[in-house]
Protein backbone atom coordinates (compact mmCIF):
# COMPACT_ATOMS: atom_id res chain seq x y z
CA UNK A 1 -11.63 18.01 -1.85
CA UNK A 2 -13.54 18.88 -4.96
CA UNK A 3 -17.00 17.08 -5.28
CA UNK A 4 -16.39 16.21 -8.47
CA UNK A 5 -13.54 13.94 -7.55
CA UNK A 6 -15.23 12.68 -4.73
CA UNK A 7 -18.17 11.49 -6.69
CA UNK A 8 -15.65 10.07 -9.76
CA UNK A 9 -14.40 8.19 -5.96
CA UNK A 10 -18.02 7.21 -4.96
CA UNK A 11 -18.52 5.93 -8.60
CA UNK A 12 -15.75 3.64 -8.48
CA UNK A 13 -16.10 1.82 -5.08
CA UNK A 14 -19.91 1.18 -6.40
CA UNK A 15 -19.43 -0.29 -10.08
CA UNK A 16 -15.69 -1.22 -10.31
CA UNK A 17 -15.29 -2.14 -6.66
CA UNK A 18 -18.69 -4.31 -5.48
CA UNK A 19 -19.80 -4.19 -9.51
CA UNK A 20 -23.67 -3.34 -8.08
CA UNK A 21 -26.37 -5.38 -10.27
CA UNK A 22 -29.79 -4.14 -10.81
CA UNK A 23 -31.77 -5.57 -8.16
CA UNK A 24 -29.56 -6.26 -5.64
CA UNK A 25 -29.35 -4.80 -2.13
CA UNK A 26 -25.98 -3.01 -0.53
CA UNK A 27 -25.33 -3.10 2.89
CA UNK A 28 -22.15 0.12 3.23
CA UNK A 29 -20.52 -0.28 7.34
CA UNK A 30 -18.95 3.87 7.37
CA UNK A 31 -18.11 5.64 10.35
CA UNK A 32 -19.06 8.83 11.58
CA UNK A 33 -16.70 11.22 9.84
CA UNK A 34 -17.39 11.59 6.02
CA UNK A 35 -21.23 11.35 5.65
CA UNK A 36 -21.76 13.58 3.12
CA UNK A 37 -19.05 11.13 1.03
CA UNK A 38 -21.28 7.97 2.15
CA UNK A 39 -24.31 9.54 0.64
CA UNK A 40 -22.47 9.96 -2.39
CA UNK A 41 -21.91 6.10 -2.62
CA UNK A 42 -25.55 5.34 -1.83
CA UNK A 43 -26.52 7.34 -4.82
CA UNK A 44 -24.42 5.84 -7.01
CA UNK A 45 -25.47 2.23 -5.52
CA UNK A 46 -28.93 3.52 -6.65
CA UNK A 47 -27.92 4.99 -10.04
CA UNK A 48 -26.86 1.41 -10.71
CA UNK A 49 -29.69 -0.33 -9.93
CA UNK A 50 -29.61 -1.53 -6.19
CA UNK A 51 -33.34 -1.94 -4.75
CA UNK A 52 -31.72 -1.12 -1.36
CA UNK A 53 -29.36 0.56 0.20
CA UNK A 54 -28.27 -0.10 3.95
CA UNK A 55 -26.12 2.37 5.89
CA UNK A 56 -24.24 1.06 9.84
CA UNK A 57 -22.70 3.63 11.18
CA UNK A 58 -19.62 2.56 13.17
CA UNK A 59 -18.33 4.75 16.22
CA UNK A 60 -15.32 3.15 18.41
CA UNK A 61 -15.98 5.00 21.16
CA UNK A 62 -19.09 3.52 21.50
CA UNK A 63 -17.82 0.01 21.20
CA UNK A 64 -15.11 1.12 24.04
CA UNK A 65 -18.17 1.44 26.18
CA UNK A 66 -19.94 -2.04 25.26
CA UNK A 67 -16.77 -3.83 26.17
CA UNK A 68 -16.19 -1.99 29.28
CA UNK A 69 -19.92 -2.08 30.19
CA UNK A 70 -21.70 -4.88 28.94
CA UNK A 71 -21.36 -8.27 30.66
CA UNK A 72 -19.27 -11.47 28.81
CA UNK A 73 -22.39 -13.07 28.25
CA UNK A 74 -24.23 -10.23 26.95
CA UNK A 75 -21.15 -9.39 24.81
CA UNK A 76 -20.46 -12.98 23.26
CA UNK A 77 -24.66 -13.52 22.38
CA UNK A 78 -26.23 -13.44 19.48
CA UNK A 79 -29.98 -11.89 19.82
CA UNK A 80 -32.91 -12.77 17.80
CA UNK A 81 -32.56 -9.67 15.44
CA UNK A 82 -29.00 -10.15 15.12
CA UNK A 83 -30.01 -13.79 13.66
CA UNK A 84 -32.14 -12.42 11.69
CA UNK A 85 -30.45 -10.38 9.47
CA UNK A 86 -27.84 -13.17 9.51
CA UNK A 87 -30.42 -15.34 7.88
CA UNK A 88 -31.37 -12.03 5.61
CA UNK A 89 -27.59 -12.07 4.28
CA UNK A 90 -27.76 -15.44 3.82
CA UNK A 91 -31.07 -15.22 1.72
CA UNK A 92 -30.31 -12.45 -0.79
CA UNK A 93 -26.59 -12.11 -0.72
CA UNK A 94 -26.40 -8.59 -0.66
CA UNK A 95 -23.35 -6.59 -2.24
CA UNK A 96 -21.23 -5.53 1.40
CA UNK A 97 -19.35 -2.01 1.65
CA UNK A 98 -16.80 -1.30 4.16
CA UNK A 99 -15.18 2.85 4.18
CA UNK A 100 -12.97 2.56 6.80
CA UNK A 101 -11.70 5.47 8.59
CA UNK A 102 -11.42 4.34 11.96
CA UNK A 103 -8.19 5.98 14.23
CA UNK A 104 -5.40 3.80 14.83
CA UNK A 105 -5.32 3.98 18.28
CA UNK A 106 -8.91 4.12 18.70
CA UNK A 107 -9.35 1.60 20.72
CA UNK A 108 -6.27 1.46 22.96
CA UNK A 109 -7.12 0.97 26.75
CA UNK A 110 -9.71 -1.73 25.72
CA UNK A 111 -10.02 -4.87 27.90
CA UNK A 112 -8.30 -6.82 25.33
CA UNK A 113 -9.25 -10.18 27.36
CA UNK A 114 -12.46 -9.45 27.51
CA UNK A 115 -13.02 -8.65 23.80
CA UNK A 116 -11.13 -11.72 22.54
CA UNK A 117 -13.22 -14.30 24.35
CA UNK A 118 -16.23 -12.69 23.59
CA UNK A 119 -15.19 -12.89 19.76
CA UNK A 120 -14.34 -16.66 20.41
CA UNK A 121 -17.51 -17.38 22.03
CA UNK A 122 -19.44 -15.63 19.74
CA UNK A 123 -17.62 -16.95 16.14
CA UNK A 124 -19.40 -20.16 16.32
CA UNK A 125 -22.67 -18.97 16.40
CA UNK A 126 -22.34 -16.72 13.18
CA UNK A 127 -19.77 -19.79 11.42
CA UNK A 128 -22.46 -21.52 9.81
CA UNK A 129 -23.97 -18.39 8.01
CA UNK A 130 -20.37 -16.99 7.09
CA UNK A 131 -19.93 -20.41 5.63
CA UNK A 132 -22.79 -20.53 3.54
CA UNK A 133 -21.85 -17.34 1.87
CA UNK A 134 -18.65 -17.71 1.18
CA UNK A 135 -17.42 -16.26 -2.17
CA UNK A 136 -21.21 -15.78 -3.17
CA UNK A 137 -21.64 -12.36 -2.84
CA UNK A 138 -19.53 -9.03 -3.89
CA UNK A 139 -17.54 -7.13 -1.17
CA UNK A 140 -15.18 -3.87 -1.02
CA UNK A 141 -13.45 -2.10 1.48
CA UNK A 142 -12.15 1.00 0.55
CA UNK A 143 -11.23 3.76 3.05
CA UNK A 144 -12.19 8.00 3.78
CA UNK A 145 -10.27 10.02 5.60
CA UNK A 146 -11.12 9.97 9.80
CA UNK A 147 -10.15 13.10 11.64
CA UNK A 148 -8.28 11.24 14.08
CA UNK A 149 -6.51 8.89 11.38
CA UNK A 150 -5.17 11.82 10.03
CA UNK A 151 -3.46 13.48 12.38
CA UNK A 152 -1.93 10.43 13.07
CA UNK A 153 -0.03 10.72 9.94
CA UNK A 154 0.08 14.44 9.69
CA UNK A 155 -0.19 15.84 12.94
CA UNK A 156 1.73 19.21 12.38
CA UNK A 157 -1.08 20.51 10.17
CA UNK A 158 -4.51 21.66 11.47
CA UNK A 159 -7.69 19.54 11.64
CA UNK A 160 -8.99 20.54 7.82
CA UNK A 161 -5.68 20.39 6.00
CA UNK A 162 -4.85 16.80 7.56
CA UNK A 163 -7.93 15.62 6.25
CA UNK A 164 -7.39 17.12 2.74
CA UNK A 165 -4.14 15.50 2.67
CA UNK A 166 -5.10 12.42 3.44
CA UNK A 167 -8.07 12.54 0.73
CA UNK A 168 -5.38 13.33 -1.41
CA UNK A 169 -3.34 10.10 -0.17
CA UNK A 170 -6.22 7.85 -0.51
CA UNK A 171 -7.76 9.20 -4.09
CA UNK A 172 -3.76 9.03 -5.55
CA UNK A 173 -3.02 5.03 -4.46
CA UNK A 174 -6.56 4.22 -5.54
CA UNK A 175 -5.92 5.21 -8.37
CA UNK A 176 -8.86 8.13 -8.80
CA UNK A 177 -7.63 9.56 -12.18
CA UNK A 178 -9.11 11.02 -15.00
CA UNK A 179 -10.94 7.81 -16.07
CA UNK A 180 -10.33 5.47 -12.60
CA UNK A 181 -12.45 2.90 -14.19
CA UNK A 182 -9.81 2.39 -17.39
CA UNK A 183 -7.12 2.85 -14.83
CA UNK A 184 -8.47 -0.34 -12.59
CA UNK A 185 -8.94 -2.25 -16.18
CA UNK A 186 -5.36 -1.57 -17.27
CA UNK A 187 -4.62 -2.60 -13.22
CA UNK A 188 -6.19 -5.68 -12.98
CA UNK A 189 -4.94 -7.10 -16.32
CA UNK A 190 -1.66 -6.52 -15.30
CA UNK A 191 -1.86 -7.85 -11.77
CA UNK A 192 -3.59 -11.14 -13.62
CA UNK A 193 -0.55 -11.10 -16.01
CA UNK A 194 1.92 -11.81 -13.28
CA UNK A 195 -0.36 -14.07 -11.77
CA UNK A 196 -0.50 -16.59 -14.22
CA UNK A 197 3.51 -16.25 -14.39
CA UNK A 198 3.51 -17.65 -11.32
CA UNK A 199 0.94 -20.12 -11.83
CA UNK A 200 3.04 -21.82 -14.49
CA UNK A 201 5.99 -22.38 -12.22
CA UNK A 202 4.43 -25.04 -10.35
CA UNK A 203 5.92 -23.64 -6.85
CA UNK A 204 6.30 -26.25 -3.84
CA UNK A 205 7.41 -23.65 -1.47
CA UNK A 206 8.76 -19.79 -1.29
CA UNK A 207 11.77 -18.55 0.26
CA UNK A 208 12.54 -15.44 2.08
CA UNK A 209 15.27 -13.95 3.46
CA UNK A 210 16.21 -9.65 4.14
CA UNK A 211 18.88 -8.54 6.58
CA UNK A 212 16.38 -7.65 9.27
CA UNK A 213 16.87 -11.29 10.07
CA UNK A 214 13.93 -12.58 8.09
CA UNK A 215 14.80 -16.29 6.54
CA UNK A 216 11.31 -18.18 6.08
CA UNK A 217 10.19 -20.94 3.74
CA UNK A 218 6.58 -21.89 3.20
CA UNK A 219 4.52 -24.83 1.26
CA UNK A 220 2.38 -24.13 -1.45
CA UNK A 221 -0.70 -26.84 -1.87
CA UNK A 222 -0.24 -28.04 -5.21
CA UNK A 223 -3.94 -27.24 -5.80
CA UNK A 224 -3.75 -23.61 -5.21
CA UNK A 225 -3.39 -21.06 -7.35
CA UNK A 226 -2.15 -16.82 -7.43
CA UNK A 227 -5.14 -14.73 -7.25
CA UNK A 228 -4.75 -10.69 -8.25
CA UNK A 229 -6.60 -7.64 -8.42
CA UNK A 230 -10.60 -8.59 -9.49
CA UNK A 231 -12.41 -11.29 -8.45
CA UNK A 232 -15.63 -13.18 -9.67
CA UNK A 233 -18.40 -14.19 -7.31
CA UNK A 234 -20.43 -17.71 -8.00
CA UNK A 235 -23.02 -15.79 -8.78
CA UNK A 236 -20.75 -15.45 -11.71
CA UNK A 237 -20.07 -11.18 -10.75
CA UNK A 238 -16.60 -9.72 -11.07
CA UNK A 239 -15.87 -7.07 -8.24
CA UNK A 240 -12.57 -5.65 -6.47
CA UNK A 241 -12.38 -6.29 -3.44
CA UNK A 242 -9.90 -4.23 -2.20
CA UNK A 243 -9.38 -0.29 -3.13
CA UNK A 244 -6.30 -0.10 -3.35
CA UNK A 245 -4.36 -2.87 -3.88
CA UNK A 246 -1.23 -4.41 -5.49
CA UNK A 247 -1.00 -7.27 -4.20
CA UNK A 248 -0.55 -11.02 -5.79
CA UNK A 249 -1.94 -13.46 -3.12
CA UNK A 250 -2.15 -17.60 -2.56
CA UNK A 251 -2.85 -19.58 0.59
CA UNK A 252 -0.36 -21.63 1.57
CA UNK A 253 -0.50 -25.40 2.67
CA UNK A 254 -1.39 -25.64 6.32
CA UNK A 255 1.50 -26.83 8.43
CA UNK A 256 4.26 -26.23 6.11
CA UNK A 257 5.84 -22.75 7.63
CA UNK A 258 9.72 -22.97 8.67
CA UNK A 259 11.83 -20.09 10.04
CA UNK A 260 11.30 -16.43 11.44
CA UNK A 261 9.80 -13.89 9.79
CA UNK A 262 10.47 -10.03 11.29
CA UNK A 263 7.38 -7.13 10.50
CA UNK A 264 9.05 -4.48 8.53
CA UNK A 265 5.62 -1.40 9.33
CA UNK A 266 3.60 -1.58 12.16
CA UNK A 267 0.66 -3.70 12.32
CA UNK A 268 -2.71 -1.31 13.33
CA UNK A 269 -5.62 -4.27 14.35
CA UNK A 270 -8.90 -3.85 16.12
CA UNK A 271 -7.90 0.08 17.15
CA UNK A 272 -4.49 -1.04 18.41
CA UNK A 273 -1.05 -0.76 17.36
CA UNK A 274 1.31 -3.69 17.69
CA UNK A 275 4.99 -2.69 16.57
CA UNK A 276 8.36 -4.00 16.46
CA UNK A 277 7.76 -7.63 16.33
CA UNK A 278 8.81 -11.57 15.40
CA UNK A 279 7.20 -14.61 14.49
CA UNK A 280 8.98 -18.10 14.29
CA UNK A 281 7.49 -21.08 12.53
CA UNK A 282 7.40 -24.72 13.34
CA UNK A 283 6.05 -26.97 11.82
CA UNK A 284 3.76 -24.76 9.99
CA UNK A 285 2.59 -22.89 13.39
CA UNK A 286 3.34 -19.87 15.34
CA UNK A 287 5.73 -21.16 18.27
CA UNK A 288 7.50 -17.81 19.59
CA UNK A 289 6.77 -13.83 18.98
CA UNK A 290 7.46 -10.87 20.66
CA UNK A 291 6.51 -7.43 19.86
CA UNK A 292 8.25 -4.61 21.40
CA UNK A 293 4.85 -2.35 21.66
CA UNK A 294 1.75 -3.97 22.67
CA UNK A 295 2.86 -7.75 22.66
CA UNK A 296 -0.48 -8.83 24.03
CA UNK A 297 -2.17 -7.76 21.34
CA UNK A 298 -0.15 -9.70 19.07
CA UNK A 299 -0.56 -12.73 21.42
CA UNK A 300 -4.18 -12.79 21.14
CA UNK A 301 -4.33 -13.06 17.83
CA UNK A 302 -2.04 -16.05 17.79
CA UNK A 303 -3.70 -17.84 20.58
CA UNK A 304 -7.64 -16.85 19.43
CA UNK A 305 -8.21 -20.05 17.85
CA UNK A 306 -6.61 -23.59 16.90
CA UNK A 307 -5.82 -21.50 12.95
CA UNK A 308 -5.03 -18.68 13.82
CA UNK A 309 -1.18 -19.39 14.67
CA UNK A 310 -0.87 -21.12 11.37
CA UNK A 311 -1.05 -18.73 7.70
CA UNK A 312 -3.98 -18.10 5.44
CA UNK A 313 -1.92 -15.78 3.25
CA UNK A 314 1.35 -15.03 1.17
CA UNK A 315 1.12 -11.89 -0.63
CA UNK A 316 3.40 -10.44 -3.09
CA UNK A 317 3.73 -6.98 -3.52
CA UNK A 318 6.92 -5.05 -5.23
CA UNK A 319 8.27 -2.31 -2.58
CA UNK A 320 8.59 0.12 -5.61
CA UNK A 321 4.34 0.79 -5.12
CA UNK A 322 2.01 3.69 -5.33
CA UNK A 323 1.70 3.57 -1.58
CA UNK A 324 5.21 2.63 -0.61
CA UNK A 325 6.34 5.64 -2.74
CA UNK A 326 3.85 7.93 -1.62
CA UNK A 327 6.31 8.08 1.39
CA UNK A 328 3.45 7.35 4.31
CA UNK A 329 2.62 5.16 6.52
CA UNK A 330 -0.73 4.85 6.49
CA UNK A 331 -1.33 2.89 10.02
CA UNK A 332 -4.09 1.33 8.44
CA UNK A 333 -3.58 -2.42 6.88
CA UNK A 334 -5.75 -1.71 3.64
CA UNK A 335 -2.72 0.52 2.75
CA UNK A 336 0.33 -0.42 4.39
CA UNK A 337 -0.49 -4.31 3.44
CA UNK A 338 -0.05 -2.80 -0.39
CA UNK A 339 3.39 -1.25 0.38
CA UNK A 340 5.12 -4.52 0.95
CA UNK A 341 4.79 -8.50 0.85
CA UNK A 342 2.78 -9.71 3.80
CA UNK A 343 1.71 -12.83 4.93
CA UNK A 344 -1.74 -13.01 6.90
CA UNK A 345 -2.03 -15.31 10.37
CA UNK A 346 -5.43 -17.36 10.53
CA UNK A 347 -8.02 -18.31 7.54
CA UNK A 348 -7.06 -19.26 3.84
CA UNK A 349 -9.05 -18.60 0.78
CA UNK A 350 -11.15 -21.52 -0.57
CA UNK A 351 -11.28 -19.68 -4.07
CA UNK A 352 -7.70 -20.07 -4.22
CA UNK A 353 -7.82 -23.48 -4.80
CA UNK A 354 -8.08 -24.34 -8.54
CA UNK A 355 -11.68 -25.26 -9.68
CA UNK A 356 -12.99 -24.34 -6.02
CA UNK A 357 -16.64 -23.88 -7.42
CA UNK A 358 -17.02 -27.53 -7.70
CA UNK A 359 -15.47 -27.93 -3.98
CA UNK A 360 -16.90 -27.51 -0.36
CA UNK A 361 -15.39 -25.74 1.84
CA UNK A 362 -14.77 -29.06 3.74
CA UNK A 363 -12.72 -30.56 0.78
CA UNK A 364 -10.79 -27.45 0.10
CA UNK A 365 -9.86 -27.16 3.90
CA UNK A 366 -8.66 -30.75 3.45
CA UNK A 367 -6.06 -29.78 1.10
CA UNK A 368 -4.28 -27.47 3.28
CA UNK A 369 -6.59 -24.50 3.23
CA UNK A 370 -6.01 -23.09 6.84
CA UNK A 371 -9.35 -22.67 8.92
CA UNK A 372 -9.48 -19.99 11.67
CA UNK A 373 -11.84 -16.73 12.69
CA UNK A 374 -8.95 -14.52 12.10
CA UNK A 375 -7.54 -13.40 9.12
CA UNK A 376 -4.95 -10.55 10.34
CA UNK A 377 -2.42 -9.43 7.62
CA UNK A 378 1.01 -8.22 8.47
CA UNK A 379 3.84 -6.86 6.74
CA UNK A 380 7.21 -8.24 5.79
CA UNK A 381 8.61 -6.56 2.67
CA UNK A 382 11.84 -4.75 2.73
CA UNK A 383 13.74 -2.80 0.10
CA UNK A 384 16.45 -6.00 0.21
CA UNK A 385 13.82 -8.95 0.59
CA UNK A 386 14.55 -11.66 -1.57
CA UNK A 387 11.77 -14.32 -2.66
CA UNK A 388 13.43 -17.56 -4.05
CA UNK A 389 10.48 -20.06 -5.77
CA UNK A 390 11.33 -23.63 -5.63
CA UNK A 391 9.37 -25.85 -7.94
CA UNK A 392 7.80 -29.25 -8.10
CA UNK A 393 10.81 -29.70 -10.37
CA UNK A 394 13.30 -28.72 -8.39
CA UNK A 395 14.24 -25.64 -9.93
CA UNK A 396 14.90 -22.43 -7.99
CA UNK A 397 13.64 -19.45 -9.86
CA UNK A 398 14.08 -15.41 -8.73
CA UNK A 399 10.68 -14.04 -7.52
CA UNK A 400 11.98 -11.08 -6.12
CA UNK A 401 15.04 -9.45 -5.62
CA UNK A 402 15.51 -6.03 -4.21
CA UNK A 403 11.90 -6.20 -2.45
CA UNK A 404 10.65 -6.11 -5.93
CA UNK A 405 9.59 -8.31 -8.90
CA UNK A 406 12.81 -9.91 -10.35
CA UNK A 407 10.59 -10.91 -13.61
């Protein structure tokens, strides 16, 4: 992939994407496999004005050998240093940069078990920090290709040309044009656009039905409100924090979820891939799944906490996408989430709810914001769905029709 490109890439995750300020510090979490492409996003962090730039390198084989090796205990703690920098985030609410570009099955074999209680032992001693930055600071994840991830999705071509065609994947649904910041301007206004369409229905609930058997209502808290594209910090910063994305997004009132809802893509979580499943709703809660391929996966992410078997997330997104027509599935939820409407099992968004800066988290949970240390989107769309909205009035209203916007 030509440098140039790759820098226009860089350019964009760092001003349009986390919006760097002068002064502030950037933590970037990157694998191993495009470092040359993670320098180029420190020295645009710099060009901007950050007084620091920190680079984790991620490697899933090595966190294959923690789980397998390490003890529960040793596993679920949280050391001194760990703390620390904890307390450090909390302090000077530094920008945060994910490039994902981990394999989709690179963590398969893992002692699922073991991993999922050390999580759940280990999410309360990190809540309290995660709570006191919440929606302060600027995040984006945004993806390079792994070698691994893409021969997963072309794995008749050789080692360098599945790479290059997944750079050329990745660069076309972010939208990496000529001028990618103009193109995520014109983006974002028209994602807010259809936003506040929704906003002044004054929705009670959604309803969903497609022929793969999917027929699912949901409650909307009359609070809440659709969120799109950008968003602004409390520090008063707007970012994106997702590249790419096409998605317009509200969490739902806890406990109001009724029906079964089928995945139309696989879901790829934690290095594993669940496939071919179901979800029923009672009551607002997850009371029966399957999945045909790696149902235990699936069933510890239902059963990891009290929230995490009821929603955080609807999402609407028209099938007719850049990534939905790019003819791929990506195997990688920061794509294939933006192909299709999804909903996400576990924690809401506070900043959904209208006039949220003036709100604790306490009072927004209290209005039906969902509280869980999951958040695990998964897909739903299909080239048939159909989204009715029902409003406070009692009016039903076409949201979608033929898995896109009817409006």
């Amino acid at each position: 992939m030509k440098k140039t490109v790759l820098r226009s890439y860089a350019r964009l995750i760092a001003q349009t994407g986390v919006n760097v300020q002068k002064g502030q510090e950037v933590f970037i979490v990157a694998g191993l496999d495009q470092p040359e492409f993670v320098k180029m996003v420190v020295e645009e962090c710099y060009r901007l004005g950050a007084s620091r730039v920190v680079v984790d390198w991620d490697y899933q084989p090595l966190q294959k050998l923690h789980v397998r090796h390490q003890s529960l205990a040793t596993l679920s703690e949280l050391t001194d240093y760990q703390e620390a920098r904890w307390k450090h985030y909390v302090a000077k609410l530094p920008c945060r940069i994910y490039l994902d570009s981990d394999d989709p099955d690179g963590l398969k074999g893992i002692n699922q078990a073991k991993l999922a209680k050390s999580q759940q032992r280990r999410y309360p001693l990190i809540k309290g920090y995660r709570d006191q930055m919440e929606n302060k600071y600027q995040w984006c994840i945004a993806a390079v290709p792994g070698a691994a991830w893409a021969r997963k999705l072309f794995p008749t071509l050789s080692r360098h040309q599945a790479i290059e065609k997944l750079w050329e994947a990745i660069l076309a649904t972010s939208r990496v044009s000529d001028d990618p910041v103009a193109a995520w301007e014109a983006h974002n206004a028209d994602l807010a656009a259809r936003c506040a369409w929704l906003n002044g229905l004054g929705i009670e609930k959604l309803h969903y039905t497609a022929s793969n058997g999917t027929d699912f209502t949901v409650g909307m808290i009359p609070e809440a409100q659709f969120k799109g594209g950008g968003d602004t910090s409390l520090q008063g910063i707007f970012f994106n924090p997702n590249i790419p994305t096409e998605e317009c997004f509200i969490s739902p009132m806890r406990g109001q979820a009724e029906g079964i809802v089928h995945a139309s893509k696989p879901l790829s979580w934690d290095g594993q891939l669940i496939d071919g499943f179901w979800i029923r709703f009672e009551g607002g809660k997850a009371v029966e799944w399957h999945a045909e391929v790696n149902n235990e996966a699936l069933t510890h992410i239902i059963t990891m906490d009290e929230g995490s078997a009821y929603l955080g997330e609807c999402a609407l997104v028209p099938y007719d996408s850049p990534i939905q027509n790019s003819g791929l599935l990506f195997y990688n939820t920061l794509f294939d989430e933006n192909a299709a409407c999804h909903l996400a099992l576990g924690a809401g968004f506070a900043d959904t709810i209208v006039d949220f800066e003036h709100k604790t988290l306490d009072e927004c949970r209290a209005l039906g914001i969902n509280e869980s240390m999951m958040h695990v989107d998964f897909m739903i769309g299909t080239a048939d769905m159909r989204i009715d909205a029902i409003t406070r009035g009692g009016e039903t209203v076409p949201v979608f029709r033929d898995g896109n916007w009817a409006f």
